[in-house]
C-alpha atoms as a PDB file:
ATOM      1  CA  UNK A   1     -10.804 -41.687  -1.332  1.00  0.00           C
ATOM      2  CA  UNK A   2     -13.515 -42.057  -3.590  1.00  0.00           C
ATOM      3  CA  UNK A   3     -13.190 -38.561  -5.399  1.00  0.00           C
ATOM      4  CA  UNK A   4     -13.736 -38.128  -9.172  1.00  0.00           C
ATOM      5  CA  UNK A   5     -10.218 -36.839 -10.885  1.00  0.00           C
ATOM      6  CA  UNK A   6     -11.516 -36.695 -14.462  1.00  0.00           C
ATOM      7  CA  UNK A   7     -11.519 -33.130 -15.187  1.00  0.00           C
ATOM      8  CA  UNK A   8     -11.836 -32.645 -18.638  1.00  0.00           C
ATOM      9  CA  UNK A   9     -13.031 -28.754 -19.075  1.00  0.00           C
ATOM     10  CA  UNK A  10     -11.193 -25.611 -18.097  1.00  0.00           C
ATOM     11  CA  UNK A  11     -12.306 -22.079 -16.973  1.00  0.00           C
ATOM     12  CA  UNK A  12     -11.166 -19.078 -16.261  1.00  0.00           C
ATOM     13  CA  UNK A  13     -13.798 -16.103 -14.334  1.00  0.00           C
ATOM     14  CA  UNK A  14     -12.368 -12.676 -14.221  1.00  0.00           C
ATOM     15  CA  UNK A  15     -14.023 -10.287 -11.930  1.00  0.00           C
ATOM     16  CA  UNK A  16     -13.433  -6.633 -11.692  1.00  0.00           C
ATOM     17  CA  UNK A  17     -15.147  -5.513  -8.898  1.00  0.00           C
ATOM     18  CA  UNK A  18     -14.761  -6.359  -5.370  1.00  0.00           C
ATOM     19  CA  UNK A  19     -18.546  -7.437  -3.999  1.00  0.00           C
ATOM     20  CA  UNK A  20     -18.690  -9.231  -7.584  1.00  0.00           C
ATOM     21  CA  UNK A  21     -21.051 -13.065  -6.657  1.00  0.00           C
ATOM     22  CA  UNK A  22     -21.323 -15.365  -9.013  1.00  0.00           C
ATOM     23  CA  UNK A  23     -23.441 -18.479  -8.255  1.00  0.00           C
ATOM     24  CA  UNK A  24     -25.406 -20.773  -7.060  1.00  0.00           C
ATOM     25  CA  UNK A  25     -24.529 -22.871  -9.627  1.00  0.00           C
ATOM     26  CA  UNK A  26     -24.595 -26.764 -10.586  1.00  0.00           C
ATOM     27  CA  UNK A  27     -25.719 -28.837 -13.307  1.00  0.00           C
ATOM     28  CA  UNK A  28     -28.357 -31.510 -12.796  1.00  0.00           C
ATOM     29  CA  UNK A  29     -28.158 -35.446 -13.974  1.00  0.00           C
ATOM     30  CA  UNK A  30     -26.757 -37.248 -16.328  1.00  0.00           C
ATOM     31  CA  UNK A  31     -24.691 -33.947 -16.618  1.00  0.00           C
ATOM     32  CA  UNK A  32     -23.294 -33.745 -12.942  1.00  0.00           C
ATOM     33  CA  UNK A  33     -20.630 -31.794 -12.319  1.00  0.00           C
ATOM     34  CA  UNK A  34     -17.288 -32.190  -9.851  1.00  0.00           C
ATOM     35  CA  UNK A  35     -15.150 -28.876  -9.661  1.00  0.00           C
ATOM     36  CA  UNK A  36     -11.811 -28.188  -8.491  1.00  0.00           C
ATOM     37  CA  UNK A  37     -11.273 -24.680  -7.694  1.00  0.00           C
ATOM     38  CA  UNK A  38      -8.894 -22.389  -6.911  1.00  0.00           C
ATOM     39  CA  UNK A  39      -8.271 -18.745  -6.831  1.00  0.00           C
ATOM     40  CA  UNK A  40      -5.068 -16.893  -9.092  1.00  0.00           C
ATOM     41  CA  UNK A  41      -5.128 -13.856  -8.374  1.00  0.00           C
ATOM     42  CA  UNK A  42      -7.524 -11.341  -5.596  1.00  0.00           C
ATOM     43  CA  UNK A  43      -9.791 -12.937  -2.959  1.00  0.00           C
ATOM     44  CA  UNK A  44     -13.019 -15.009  -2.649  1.00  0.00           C
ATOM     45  CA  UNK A  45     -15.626 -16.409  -0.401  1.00  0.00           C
ATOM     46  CA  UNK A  46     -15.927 -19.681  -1.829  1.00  0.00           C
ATOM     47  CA  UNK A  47     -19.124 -21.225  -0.856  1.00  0.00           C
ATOM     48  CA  UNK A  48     -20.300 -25.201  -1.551  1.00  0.00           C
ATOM     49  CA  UNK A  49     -24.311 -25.794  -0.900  1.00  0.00           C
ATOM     50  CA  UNK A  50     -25.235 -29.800  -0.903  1.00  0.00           C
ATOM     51  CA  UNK A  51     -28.366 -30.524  -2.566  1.00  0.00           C
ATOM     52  CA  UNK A  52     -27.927 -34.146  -2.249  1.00  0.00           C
ATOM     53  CA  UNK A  53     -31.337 -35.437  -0.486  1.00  0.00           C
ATOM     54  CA  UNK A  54     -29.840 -38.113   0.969  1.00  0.00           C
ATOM     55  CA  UNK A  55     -27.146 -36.430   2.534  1.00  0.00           C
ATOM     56  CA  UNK A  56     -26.686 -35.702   6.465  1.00  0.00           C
ATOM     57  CA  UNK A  57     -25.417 -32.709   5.505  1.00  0.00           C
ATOM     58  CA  UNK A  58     -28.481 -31.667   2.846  1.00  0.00           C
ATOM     59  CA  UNK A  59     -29.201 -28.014   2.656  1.00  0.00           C
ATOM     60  CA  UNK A  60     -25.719 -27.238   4.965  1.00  0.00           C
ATOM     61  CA  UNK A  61     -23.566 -24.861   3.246  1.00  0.00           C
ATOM     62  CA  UNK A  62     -19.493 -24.768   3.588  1.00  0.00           C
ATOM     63  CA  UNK A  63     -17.763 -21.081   2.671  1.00  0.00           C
ATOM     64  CA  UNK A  64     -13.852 -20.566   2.864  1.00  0.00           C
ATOM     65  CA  UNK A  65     -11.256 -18.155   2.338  1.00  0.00           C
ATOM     66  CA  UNK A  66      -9.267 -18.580  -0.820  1.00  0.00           C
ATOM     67  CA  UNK A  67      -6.884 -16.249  -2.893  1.00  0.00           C
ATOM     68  CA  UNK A  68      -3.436 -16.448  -4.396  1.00  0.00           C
ATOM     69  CA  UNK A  69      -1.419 -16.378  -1.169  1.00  0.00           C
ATOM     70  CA  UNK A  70      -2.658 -19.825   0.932  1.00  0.00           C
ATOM     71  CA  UNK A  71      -2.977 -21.324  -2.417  1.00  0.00           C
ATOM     72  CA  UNK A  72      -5.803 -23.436  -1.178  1.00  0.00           C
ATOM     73  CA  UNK A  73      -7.647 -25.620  -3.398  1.00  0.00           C
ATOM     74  CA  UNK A  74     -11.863 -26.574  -3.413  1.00  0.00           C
ATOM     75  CA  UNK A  75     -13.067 -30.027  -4.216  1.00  0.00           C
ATOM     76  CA  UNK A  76     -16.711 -29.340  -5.811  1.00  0.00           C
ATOM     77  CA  UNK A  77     -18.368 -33.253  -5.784  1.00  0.00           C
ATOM     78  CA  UNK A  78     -20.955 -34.126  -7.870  1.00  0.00           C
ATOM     79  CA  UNK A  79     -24.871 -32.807  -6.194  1.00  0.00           C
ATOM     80  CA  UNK A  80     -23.134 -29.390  -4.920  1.00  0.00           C
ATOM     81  CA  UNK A  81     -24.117 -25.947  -5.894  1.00  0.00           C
ATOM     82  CA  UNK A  82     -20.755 -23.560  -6.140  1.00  0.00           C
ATOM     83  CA  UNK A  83     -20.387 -20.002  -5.813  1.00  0.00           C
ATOM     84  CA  UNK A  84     -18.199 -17.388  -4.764  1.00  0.00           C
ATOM     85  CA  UNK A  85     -18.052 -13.454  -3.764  1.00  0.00           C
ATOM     86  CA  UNK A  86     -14.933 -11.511  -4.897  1.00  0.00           C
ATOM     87  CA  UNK A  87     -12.918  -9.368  -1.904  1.00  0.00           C
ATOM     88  CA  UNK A  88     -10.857  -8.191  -3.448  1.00  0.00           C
ATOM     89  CA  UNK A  89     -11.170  -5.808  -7.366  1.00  0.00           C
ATOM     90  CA  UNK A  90      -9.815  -7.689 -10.223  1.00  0.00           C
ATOM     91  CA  UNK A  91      -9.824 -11.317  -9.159  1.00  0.00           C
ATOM     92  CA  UNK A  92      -9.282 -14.361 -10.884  1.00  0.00           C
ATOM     93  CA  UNK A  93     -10.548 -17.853 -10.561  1.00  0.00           C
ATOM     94  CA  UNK A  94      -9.766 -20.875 -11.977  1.00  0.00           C
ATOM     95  CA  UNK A  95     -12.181 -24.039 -12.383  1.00  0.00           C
ATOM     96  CA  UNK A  96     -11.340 -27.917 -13.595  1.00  0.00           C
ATOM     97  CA  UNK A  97     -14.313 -29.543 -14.256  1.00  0.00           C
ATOM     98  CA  UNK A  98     -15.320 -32.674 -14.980  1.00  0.00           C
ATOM     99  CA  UNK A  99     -18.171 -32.006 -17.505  1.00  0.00           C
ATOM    100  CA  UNK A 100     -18.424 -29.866 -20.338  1.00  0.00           C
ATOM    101  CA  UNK A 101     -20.922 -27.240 -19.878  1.00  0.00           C
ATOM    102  CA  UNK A 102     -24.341 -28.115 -21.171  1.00  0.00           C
ATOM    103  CA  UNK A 103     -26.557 -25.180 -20.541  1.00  0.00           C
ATOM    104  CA  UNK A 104     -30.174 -27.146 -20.871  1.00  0.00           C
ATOM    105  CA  UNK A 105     -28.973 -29.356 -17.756  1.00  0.00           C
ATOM    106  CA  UNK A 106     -27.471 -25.741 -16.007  1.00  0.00           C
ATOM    107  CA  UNK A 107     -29.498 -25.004 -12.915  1.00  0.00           C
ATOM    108  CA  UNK A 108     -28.920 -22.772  -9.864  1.00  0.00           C
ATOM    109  CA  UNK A 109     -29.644 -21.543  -6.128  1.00  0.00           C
ATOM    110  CA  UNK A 110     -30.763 -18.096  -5.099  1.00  0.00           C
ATOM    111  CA  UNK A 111     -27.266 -16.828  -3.219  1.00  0.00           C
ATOM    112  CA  UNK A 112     -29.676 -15.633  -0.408  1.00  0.00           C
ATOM    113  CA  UNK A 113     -32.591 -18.134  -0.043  1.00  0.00           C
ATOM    114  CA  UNK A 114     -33.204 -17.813   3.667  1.00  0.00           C
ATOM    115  CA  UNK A 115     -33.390 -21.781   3.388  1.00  0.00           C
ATOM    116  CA  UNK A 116     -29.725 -21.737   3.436  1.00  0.00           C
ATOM    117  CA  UNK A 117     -28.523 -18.715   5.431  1.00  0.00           C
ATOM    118  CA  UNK A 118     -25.441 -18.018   3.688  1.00  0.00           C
ATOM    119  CA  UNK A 119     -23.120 -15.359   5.470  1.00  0.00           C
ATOM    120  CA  UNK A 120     -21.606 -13.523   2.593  1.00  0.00           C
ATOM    121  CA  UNK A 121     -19.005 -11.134   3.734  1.00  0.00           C
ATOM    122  CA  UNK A 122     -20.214  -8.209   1.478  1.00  0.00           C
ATOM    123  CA  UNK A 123     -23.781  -7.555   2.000  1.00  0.00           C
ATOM    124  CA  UNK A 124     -24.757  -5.932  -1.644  1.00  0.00           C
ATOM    125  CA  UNK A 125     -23.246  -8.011  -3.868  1.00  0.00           C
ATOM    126  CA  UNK A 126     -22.401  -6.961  -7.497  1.00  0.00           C
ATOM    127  CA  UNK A 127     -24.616  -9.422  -9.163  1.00  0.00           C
ATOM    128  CA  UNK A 128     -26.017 -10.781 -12.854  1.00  0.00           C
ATOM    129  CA  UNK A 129     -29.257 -10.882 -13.543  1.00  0.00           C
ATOM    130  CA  UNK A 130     -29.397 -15.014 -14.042  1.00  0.00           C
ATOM    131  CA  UNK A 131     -27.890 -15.244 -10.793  1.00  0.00           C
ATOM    132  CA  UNK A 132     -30.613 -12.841  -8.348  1.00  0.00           C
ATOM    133  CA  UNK A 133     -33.068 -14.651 -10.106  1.00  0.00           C
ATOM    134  CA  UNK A 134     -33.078 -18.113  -9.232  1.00  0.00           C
ATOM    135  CA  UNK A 135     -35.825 -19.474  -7.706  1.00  0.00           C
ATOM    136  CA  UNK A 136     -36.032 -20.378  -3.865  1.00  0.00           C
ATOM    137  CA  UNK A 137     -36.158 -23.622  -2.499  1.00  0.00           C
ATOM    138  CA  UNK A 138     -39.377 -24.911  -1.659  1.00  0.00           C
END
């Protein structure tokens, strides 16, 4: 089917706090990233942005339900921003990725540029300082 199964790098995010977003995030050529993701323990909006300019779909977000019960699984390709809002305290997700994380190629999506209209579930979000400042799409 065309999808990249070379994940090489492993992580782990462990979120305290129900509200807790982390994201948009991607990394940008020759450093590209595809993600498989999957939630261990708690609950998450898991949200998918593509930024692929070329794409029918560009600017189109996709969110889903995920947490240790349906045992569903997210296939992140390659020109997607990834993020996710915790529901639940203490939850855990797991990444496989297929690049190793190279922070001068890291880049990332304001989780409420108006551009995209994302419906988060929780309306204040517990949220880092990297990740309210991104910059909005032009």
């Amino acid at each position: 089917m065309g999808l990249n199964s070379k994940l090489i790098q492993l992580s782990v995010s462990f979120n305290k706090k129900r509200g807790t977003l982390r994201g948009m995030h991607y990394q940008i050529a020759p450093y590209q990233e595809t993600k498989l993701v999957r939630c261990n323990r708690g609950k998450i909006f898991d949200v998918i942005i593509d930024l692929r300019e070329n794409s029918k779909t560009y600017r189109q977000w996709f969110g889903i339900e995920m947490d240790s019960n349906n045992k569903y699984m997210l296939y992140v390709p390659e020109g997607f921003a990834h993020g996710f809002q915790t529901l639940e305290d203490n939850t855990e997700v797991f990444y496989q990725i297929s690049q190793e994380y190279m922070p001068e190629y890291a880049r990332g999506k304001l989780w409420n540029d108006p551009i995209f209209n994302i419906s988060w579930p929780i309306k204040s979000p517990i949220i880092s300082d990297k990740d309210e400042h991104w910059p909005k799409e032009l």
